[in-house]
Protein backbone atom coordinates (compact mmCIF):
# COMPACT_ATOMS: atom_id res chain seq x y z
CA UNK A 1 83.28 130.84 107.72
CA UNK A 2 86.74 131.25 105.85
CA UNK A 3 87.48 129.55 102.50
CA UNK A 4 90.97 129.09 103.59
CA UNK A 5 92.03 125.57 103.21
CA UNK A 6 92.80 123.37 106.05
CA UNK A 7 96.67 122.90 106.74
CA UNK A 8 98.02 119.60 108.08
CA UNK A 9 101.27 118.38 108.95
CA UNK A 10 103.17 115.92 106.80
CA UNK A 11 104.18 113.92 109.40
CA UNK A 12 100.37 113.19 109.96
CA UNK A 13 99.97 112.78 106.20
CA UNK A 14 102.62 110.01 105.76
CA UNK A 15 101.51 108.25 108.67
CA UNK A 16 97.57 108.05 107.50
CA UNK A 17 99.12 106.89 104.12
CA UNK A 18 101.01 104.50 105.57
CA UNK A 19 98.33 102.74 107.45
CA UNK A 20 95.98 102.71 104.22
CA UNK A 21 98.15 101.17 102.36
CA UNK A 22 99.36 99.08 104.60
CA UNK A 23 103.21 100.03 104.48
CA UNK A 24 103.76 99.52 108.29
CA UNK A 25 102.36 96.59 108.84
CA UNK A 26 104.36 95.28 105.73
CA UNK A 27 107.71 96.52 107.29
CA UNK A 28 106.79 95.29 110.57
CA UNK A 29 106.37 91.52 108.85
CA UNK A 30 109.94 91.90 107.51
CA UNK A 31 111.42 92.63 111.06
CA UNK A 32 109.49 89.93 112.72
CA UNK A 33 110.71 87.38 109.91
CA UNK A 34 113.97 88.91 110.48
CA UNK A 35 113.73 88.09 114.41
CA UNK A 36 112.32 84.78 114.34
CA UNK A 37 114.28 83.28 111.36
CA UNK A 38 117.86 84.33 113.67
CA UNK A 39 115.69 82.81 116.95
CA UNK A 40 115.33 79.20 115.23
CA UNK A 41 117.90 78.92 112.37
CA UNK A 42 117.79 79.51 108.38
CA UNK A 43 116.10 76.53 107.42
CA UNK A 44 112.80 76.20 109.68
CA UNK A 45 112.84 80.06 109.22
CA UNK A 46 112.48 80.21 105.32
CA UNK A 47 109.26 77.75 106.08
CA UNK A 48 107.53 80.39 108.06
CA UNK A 49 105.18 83.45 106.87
CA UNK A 50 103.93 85.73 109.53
CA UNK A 51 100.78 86.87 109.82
CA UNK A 52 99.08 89.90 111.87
CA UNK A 53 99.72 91.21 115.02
CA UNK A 54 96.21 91.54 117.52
CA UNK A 55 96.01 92.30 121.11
CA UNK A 56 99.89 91.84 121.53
CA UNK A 57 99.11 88.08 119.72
CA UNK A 58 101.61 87.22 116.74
CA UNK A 59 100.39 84.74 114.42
CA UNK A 60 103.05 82.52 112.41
CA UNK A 61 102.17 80.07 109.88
CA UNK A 62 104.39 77.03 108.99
CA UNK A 63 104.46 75.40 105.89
CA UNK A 64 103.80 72.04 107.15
CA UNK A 65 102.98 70.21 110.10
CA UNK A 66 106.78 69.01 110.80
CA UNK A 67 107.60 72.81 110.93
CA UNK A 68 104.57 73.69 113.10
CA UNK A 69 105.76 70.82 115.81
CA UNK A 70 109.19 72.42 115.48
CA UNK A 71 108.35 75.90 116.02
CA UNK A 72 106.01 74.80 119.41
CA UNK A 73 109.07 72.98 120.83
CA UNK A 74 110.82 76.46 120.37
CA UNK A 75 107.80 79.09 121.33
CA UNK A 76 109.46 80.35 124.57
CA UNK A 77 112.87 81.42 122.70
CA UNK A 78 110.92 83.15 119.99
CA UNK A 79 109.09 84.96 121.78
CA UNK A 80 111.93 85.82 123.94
CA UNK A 81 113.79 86.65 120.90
CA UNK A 82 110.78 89.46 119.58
CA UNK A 83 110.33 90.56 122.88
CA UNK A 84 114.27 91.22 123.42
CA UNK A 85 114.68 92.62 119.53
CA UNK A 86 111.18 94.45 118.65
CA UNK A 87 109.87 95.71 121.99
CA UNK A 88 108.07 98.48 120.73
CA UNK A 89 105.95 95.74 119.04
CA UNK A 90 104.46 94.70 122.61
CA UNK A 91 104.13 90.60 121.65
CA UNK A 92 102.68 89.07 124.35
CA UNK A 93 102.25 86.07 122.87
CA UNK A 94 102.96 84.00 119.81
CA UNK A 95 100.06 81.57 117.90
CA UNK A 96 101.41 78.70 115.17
CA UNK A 97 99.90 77.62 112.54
CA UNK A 98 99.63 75.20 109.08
CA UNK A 99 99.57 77.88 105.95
CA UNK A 100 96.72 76.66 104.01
CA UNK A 101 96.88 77.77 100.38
């Protein structure tokens, strides 16, 4: 048993920090905002927050329930939209709803 200590590369280092902290997923949030703000317009975009990313299910919240009908009448161009732009991201599907404070 050596005392020598154990070398690791810093590519695997900034990755595991990353995903404690949370960096990616934060990044990630900003691209699909990005995405689905061009996909339905400036204004119904700034009234969306997006949530996590499970099983290749993206969950959007709206700010009210006008906004919520308004992104379901456009669900097939959004997700169009993410699967075109981010397809690394594997979205499968995309969930809507009310952000409760």
């Amino acid at each position: 048993m050596s005392d020598k200590p154990r070398v690791q590369r810093i590519s695997t280092l900034v990755s595991q920090l990353m995903s404690r902290r949370g960096y990616a997923q934060m990044i990630a949030g900003e691209d699909f905002h990005a995405t689905i703000g061009m996909a339905v317009g400036g204004q119904l975009g700034s009234a969306i927050t997006v949530g996590k990313l499970k099983r290749g299910v993206l969950q959007i919240y709206a700010a009210d329930s006008v906004s919520l009908q308004e992104l379901n009448f456009q669900k097939r161009s959004i997700l169009k939209q993410i699967q075109k732009d981010l397809p690394q991201s594997k979205v499968t599907d995309v969930r809507f709803r009310i952000l409760t404070k």
